[in-house]
C-alpha atoms as a PDB file:
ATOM      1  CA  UNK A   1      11.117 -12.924   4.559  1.00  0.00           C
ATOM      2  CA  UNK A   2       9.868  -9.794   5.651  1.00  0.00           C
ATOM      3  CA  UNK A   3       6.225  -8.934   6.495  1.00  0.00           C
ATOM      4  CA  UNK A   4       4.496  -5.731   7.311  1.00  0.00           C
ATOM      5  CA  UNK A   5       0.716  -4.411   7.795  1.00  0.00           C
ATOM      6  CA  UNK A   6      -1.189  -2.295   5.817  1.00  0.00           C
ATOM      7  CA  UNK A   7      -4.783  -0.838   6.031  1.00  0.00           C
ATOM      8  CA  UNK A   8      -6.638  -0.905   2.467  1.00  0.00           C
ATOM      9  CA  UNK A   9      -6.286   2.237   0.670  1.00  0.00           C
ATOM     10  CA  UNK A  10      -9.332   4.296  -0.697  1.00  0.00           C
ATOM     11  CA  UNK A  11      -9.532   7.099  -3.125  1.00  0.00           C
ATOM     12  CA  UNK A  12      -6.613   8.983  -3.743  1.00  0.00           C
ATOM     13  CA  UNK A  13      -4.563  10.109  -7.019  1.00  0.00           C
ATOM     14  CA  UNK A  14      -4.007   6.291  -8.146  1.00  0.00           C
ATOM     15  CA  UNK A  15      -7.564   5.345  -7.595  1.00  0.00           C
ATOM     16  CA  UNK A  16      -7.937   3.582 -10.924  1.00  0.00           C
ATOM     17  CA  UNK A  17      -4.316   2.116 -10.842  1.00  0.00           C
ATOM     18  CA  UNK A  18      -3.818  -0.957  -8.931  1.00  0.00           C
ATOM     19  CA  UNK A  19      -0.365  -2.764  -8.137  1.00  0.00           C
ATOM     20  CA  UNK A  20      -2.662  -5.484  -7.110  1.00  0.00           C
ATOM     21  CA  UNK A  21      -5.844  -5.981  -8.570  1.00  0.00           C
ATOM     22  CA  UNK A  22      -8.805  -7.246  -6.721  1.00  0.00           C
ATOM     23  CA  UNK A  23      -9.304  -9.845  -9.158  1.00  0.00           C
ATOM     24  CA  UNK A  24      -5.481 -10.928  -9.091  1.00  0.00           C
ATOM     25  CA  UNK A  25      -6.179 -10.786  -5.288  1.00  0.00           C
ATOM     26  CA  UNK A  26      -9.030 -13.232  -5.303  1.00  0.00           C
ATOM     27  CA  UNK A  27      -6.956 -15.509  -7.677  1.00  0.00           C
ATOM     28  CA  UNK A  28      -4.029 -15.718  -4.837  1.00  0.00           C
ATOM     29  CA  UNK A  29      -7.079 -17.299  -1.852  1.00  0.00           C
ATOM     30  CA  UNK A  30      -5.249 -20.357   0.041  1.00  0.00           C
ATOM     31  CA  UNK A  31      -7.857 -22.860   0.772  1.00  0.00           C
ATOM     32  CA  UNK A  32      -5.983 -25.822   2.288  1.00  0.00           C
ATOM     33  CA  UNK A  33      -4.613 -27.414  -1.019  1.00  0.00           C
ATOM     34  CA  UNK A  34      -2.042 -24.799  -1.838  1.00  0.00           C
ATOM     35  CA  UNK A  35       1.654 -25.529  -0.794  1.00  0.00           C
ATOM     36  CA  UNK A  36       3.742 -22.825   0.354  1.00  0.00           C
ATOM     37  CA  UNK A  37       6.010 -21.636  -2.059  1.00  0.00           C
ATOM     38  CA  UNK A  38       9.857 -22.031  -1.406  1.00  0.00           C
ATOM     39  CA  UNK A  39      11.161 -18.554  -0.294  1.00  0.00           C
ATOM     40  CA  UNK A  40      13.110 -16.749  -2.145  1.00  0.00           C
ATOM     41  CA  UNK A  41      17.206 -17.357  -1.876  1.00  0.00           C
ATOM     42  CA  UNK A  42      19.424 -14.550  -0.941  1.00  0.00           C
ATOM     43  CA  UNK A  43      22.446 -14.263  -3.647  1.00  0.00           C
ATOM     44  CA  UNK A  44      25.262 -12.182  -4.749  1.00  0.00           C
ATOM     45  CA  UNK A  45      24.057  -9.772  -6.456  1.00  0.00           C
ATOM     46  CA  UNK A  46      21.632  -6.401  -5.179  1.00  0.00           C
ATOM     47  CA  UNK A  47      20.981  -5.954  -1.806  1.00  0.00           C
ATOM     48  CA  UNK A  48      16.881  -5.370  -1.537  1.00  0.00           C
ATOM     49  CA  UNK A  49      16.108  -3.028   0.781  1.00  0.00           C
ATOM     50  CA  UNK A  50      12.847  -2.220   2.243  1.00  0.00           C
ATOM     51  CA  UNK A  51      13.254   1.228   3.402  1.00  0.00           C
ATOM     52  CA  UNK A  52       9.544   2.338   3.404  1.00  0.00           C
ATOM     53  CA  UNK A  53       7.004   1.010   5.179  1.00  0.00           C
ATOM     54  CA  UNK A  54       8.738  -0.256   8.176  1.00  0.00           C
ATOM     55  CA  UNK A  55       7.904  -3.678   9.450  1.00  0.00           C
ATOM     56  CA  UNK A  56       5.224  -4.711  11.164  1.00  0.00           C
ATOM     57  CA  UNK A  57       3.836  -0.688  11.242  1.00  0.00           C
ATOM     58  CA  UNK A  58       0.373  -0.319  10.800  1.00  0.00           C
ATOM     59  CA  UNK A  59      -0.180   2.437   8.131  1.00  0.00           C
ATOM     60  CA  UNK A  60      -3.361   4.331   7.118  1.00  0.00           C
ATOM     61  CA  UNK A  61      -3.851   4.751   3.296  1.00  0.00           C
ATOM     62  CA  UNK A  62      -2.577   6.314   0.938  1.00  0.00           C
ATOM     63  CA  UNK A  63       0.702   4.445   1.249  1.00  0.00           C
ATOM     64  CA  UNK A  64       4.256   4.784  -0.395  1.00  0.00           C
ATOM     65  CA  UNK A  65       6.677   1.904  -0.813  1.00  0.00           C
ATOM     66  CA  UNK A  66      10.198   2.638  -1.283  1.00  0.00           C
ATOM     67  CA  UNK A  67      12.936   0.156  -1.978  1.00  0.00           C
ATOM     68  CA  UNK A  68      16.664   0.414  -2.553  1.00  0.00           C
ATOM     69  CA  UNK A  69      18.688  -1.704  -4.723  1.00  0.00           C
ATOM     70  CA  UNK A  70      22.220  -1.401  -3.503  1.00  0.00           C
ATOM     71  CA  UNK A  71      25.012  -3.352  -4.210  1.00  0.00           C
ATOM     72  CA  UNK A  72      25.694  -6.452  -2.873  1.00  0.00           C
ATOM     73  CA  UNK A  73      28.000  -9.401  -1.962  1.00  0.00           C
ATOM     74  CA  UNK A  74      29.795  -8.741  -5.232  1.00  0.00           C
ATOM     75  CA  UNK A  75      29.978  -5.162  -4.986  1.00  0.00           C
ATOM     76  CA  UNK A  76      29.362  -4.147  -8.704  1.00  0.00           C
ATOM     77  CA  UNK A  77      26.671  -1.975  -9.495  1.00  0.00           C
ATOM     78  CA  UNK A  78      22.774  -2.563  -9.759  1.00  0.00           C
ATOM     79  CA  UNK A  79      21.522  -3.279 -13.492  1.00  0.00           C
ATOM     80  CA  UNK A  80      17.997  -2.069 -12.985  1.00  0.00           C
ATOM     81  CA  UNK A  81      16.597  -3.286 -16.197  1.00  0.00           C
ATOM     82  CA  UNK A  82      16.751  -7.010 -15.074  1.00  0.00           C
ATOM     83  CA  UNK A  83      14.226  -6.237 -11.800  1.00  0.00           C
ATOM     84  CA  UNK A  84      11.836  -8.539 -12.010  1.00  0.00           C
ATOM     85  CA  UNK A  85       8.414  -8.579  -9.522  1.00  0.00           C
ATOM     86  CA  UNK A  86       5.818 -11.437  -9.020  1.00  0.00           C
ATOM     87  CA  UNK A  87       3.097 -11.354  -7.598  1.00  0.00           C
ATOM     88  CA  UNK A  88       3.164 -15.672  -6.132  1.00  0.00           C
ATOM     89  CA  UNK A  89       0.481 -17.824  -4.810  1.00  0.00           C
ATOM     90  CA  UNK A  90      -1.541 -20.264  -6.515  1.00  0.00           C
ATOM     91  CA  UNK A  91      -0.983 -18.601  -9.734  1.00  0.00           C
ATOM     92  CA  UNK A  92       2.016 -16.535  -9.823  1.00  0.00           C
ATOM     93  CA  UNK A  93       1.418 -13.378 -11.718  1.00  0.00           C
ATOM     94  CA  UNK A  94       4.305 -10.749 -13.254  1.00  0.00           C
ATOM     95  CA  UNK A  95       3.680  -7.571 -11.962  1.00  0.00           C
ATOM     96  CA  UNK A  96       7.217  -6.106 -13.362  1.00  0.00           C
ATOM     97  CA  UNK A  97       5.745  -3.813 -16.018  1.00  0.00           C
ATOM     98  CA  UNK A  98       2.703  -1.863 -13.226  1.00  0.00           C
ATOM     99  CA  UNK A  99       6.327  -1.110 -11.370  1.00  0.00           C
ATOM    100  CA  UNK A 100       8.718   0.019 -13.940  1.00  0.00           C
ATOM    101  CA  UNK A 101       7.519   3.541 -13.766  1.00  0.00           C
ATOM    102  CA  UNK A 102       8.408   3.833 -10.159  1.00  0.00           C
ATOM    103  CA  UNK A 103      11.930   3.225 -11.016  1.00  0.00           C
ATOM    104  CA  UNK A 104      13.729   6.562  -9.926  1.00  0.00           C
ATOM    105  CA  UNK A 105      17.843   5.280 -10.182  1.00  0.00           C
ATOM    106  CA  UNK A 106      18.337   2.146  -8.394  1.00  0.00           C
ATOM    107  CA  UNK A 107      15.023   2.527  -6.224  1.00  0.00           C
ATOM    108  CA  UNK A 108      11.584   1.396  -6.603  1.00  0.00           C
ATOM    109  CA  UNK A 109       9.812   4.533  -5.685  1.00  0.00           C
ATOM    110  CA  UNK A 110       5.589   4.211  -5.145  1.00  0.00           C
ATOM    111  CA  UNK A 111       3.381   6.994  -3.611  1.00  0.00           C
ATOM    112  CA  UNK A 112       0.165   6.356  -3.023  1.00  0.00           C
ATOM    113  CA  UNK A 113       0.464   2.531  -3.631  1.00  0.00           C
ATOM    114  CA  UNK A 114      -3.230   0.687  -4.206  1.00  0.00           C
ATOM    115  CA  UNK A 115      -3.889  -2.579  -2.963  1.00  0.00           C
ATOM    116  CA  UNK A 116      -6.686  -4.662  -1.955  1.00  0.00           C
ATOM    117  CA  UNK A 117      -6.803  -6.319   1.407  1.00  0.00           C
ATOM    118  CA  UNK A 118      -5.540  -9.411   1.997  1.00  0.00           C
ATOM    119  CA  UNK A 119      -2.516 -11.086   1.971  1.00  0.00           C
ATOM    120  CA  UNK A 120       0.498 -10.955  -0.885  1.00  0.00           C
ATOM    121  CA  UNK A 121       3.682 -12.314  -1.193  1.00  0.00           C
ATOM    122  CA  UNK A 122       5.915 -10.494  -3.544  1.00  0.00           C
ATOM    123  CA  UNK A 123       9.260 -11.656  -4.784  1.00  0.00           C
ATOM    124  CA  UNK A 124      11.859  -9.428  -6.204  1.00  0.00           C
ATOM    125  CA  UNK A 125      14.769 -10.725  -8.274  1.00  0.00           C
ATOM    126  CA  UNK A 126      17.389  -8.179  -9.590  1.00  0.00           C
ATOM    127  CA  UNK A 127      21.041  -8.568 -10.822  1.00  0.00           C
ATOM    128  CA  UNK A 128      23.835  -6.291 -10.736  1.00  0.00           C
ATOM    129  CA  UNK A 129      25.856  -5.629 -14.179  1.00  0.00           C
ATOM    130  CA  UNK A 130      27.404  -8.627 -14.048  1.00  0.00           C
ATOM    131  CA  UNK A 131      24.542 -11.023 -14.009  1.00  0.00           C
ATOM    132  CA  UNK A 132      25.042 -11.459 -10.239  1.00  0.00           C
ATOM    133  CA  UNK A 133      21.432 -12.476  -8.765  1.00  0.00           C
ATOM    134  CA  UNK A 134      19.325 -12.319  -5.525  1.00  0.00           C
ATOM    135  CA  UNK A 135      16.578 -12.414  -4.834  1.00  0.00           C
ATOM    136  CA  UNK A 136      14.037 -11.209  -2.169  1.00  0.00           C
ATOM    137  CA  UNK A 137      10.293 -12.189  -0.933  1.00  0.00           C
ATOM    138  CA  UNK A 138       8.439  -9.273   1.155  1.00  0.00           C
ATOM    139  CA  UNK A 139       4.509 -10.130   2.184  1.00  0.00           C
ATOM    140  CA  UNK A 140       1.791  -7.512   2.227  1.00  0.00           C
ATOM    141  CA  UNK A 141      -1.050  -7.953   4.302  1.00  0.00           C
ATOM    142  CA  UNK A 142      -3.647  -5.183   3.881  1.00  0.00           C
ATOM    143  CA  UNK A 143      -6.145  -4.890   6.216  1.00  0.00           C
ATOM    144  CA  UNK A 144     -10.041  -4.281   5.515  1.00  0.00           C
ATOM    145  CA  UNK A 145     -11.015  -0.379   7.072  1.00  0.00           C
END
């Protein structure tokens, strides 16, 4: 699992697009009766690769999130259509269709990303052309200005 630190973004070109809604933000609050959910489990297929923001780097806002899908284990080629990304917690929420016009090749390509603060868990699933999955869980954590 990887985790990294962001600061919460204000105005900027996206202001009225969200990747995260505030609401969908509120609906993911832990309060002592929610189980962890089981990470995600690597397999064959894609390599997920969190290129931009680095780890643990504390970023001002606007932020851009880029992510390669490269081939993995089995070597064959990314199938890009079969990305799928939730948004989990208490309930998990499909967030797949907000991301699809990032796409730019095999990367998932976001300037000026909106989120509220708080913390989210997102996990990716992709398969290559031959139905070869993996999957991938990154967490968020945006921090109030």
């Amino acid at each position: 699992m990887l985790s990294f630190v962001f600061l919460s973004l204000t105005a900027g070109a996206v202001t009225d697009k969200w990747l995260i809604t505030p609401l969908e933000s509120q609906i993911q609050v832990r309060d002592g009766s929610y189980t962890e959910p089981v990470a995600a489990a690597e397999g064959p297929g894609p390599e997920i690769v969190l290129k931009n923001p680095k780890m643990f780097k504390k970023l001002l806002s606007p932020i851009d999130i880029f992510i390669a899908f490269e081939p993995g284990k089995s070597g064959k080629p990314v199938d890009m259509e079969t990305l799928k990304v939730t948004l989990i917690g208490f309930i998990d929420i499909n967030i797949t269709d907000r991301l699809r016009e990032y796409i730019r090749g095999t990367n998932l390509d976001i300037q000026e990303a909106k989120l509220p603060s708080g913390e989210h868990r997102l996990r990716m699933r992709i398969k290559d052309v031959d139905g070869n999955p993996n999957e991938r869980d990154i967490v968020v954590t945006v921090l109030k200005k």
